[in-house]
N, C-alpha and C. Protein backbone atom coordinates (compact mmCIF):
# COMPACT_ATOMS: atom_id res chain seq x y z
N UNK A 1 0.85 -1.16 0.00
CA UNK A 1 0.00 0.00 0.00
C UNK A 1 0.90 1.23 0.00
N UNK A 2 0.63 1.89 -1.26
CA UNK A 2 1.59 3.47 -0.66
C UNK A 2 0.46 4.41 -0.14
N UNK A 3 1.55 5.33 0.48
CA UNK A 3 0.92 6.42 0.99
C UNK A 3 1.89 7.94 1.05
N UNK A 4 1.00 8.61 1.25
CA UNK A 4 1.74 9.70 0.65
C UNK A 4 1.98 10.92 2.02
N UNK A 5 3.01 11.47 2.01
CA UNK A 5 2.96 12.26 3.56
C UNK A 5 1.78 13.31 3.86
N UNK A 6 1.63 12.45 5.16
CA UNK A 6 0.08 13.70 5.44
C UNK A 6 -1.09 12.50 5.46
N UNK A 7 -0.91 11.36 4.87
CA UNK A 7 -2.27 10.63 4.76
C UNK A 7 -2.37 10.00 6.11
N UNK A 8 -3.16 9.53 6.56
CA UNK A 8 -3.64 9.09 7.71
C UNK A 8 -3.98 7.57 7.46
N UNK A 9 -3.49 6.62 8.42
CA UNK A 9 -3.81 5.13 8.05
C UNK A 9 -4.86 4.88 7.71
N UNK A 10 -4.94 3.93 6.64
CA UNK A 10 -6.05 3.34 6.75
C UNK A 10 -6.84 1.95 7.66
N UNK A 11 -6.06 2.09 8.48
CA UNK A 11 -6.69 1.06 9.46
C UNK A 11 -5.50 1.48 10.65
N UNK A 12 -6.47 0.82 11.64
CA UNK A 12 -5.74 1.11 13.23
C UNK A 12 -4.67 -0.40 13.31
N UNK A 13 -3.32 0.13 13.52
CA UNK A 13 -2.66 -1.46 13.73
C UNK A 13 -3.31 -1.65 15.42
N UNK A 14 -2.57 -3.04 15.32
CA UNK A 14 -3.35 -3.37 16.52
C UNK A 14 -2.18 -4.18 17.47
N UNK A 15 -2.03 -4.69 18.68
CA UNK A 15 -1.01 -5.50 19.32
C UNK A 15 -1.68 -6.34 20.09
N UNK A 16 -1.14 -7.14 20.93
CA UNK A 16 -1.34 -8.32 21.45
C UNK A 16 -0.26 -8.95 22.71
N UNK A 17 -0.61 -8.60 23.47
CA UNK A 17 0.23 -8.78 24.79
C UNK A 17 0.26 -10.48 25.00
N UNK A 18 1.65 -10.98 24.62
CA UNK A 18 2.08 -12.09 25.10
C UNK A 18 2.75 -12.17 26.17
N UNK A 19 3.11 -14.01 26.89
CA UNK A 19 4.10 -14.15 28.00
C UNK A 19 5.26 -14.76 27.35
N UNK A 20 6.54 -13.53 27.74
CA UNK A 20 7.46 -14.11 27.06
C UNK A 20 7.73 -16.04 27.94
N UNK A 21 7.68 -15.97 28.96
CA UNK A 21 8.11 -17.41 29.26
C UNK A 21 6.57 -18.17 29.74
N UNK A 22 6.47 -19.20 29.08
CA UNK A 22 5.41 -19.92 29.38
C UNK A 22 5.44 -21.07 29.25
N UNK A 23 6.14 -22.08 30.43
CA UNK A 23 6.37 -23.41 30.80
C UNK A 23 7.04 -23.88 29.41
N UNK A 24 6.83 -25.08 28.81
CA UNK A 24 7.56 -25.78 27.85
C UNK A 24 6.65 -26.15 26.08
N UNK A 25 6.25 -25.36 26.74
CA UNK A 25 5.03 -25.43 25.21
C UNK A 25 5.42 -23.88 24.28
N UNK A 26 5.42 -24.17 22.93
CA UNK A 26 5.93 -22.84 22.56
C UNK A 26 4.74 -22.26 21.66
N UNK A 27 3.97 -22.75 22.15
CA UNK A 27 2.61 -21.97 21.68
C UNK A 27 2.65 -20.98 22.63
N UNK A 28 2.46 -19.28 22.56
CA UNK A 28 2.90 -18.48 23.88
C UNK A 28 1.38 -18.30 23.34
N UNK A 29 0.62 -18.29 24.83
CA UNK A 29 -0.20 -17.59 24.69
C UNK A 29 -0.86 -16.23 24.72
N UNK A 30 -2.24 -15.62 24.56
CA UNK A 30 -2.35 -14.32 23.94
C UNK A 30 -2.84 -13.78 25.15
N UNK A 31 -2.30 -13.14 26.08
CA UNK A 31 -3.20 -12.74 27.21
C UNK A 31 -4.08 -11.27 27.41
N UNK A 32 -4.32 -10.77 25.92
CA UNK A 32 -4.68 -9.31 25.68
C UNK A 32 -5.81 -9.63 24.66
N UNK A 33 -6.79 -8.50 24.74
CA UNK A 33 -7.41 -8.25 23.46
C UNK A 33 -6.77 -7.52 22.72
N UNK A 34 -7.50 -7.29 21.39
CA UNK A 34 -6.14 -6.69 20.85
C UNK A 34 -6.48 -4.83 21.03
N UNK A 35 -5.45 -4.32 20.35
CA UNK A 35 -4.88 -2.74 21.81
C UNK A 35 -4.41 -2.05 20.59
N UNK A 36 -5.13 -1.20 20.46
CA UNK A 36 -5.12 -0.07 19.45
C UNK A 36 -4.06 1.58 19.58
N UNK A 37 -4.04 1.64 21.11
CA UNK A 37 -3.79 3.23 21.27
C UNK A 37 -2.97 2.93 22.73
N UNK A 38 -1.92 3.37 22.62
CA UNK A 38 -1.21 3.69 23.70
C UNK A 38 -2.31 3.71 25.40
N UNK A 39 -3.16 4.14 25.19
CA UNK A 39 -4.25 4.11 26.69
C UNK A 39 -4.66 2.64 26.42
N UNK A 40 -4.97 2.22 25.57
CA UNK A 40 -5.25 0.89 25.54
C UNK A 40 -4.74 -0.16 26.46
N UNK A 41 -3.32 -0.11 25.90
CA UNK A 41 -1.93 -0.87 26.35
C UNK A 41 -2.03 -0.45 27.87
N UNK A 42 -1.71 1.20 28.21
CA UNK A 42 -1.75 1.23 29.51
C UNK A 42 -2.68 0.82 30.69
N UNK A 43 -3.82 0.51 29.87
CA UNK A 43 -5.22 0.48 30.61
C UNK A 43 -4.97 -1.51 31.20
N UNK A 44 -4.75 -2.07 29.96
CA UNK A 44 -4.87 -3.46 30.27
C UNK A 44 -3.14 -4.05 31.01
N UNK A 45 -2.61 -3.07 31.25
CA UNK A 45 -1.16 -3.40 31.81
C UNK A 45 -1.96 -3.54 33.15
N UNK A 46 -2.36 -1.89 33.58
CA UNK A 46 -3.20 -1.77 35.05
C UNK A 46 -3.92 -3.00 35.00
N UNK A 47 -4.66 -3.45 34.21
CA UNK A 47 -5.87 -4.79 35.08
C UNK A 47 -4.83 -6.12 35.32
N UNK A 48 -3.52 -6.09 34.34
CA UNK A 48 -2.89 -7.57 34.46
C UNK A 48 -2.16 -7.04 35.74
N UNK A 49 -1.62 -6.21 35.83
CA UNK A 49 -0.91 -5.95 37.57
C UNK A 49 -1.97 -6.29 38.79
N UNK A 50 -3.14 -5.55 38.44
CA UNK A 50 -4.13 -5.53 39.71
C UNK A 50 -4.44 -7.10 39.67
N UNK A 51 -4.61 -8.25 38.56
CA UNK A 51 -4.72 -9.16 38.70
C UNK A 51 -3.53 -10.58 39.49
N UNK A 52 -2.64 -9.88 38.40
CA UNK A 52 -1.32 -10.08 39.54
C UNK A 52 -1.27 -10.36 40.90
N UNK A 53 -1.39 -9.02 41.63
CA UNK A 53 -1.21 -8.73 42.82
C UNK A 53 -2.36 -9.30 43.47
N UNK A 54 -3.71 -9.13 43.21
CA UNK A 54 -4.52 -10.36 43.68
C UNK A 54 -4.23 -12.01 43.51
N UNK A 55 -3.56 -12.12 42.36
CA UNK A 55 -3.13 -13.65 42.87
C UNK A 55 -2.64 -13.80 43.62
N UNK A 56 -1.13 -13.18 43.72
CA UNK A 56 -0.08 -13.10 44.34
C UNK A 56 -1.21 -13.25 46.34
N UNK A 57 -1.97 -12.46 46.41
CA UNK A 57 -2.19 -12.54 47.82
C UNK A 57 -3.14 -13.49 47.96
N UNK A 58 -3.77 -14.04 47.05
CA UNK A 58 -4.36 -15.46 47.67
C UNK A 58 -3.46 -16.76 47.61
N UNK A 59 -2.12 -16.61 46.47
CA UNK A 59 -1.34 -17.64 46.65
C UNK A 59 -0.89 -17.90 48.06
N UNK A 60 -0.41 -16.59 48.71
CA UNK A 60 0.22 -16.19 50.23
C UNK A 60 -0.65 -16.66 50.99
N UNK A 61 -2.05 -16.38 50.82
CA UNK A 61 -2.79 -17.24 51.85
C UNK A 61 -3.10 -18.45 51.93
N UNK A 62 -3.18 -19.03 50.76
CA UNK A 62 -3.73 -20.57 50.41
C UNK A 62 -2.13 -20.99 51.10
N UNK A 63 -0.87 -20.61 50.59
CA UNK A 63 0.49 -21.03 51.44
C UNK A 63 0.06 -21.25 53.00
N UNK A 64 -0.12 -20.19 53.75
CA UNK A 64 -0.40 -19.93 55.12
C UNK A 64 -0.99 -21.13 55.40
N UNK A 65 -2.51 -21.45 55.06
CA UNK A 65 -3.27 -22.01 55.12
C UNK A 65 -2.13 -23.56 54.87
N UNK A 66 -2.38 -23.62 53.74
CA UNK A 66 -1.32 -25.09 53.63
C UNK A 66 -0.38 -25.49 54.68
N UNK A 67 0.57 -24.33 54.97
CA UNK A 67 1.48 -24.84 56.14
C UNK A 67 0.75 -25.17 57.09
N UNK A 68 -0.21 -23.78 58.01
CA UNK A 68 -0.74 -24.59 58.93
C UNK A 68 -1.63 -25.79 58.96
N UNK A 69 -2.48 -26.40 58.08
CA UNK A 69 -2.50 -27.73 57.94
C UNK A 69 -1.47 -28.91 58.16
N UNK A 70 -0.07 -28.92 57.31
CA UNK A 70 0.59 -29.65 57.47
C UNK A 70 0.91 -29.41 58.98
N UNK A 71 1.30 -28.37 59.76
CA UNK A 71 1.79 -28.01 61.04
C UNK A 71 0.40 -29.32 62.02
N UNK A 72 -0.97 -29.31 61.71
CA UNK A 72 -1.78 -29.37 62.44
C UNK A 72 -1.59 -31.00 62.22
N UNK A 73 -1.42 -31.77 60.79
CA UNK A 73 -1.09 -32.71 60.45
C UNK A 73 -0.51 -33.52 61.01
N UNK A 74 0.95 -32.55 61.10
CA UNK A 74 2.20 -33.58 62.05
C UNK A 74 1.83 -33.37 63.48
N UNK A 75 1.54 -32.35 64.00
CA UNK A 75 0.56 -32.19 65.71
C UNK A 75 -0.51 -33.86 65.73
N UNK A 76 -0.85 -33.96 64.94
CA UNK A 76 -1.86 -35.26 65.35
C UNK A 76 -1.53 -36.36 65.22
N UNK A 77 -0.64 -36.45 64.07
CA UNK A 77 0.13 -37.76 64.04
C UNK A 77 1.16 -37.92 65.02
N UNK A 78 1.53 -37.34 65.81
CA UNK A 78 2.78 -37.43 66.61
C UNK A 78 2.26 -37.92 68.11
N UNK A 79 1.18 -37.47 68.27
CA UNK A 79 0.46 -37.66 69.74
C UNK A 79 0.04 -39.23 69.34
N UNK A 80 -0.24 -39.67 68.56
CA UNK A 80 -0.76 -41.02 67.96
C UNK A 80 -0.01 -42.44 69.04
C-alpha cells in the first residue's frame, strides 16, 4: 500500500500482549485483546498488575493455610 505524507492510516494497527516465558510449550499464549492506542496498552497493563497482585495474595494465603495444615497434620500424628 503506498501512501503519501500527510495521509492518515487506513486502518488502526493493533497488538497483542504475550508471556514471554510460558512453561515448555511454545505456543505463547495471547493474554490481551487486541490494543489499538497507547491508553489501551496502559489500561490493560493496570488490570494484568491488579490481577497479579490479587493472585499473588491469595497464593500467600492458600500457602499460610497449607502450612498450617501440614503443622496441624504432624501435631496429630505425633500424639498417635
Amino acid at each position: 500500500m503506498t501512501m503519501k505524507k500527510g495521509d492518515s492510516l487506513p486502518f488502526d494497527p493493533q497488538v497483542h500482549i504475550e508471556l514471554k516465558r510460558w512453561g515448555m510449550n511454545r505456543d505463547v499464549p495471547v493474554i490481551s485483546p487486541a490494543l489499538m492506542s497507547e491508553a489501551e496498552i496502559d489500561e490493560q497493563i493496570k488490570f494484568m498488575k491488579d490481577d497479579l497482585d490479587a493472585v499473588g495474595k491469595r497464593a500467600k494465603a492458600a500457602l499460610v493455610r497449607a502450612k498450617q495444615r501440614t503443622i496441624d497434620l504432624v501435631k496429630t500424628r505425633s500424639t498417635d
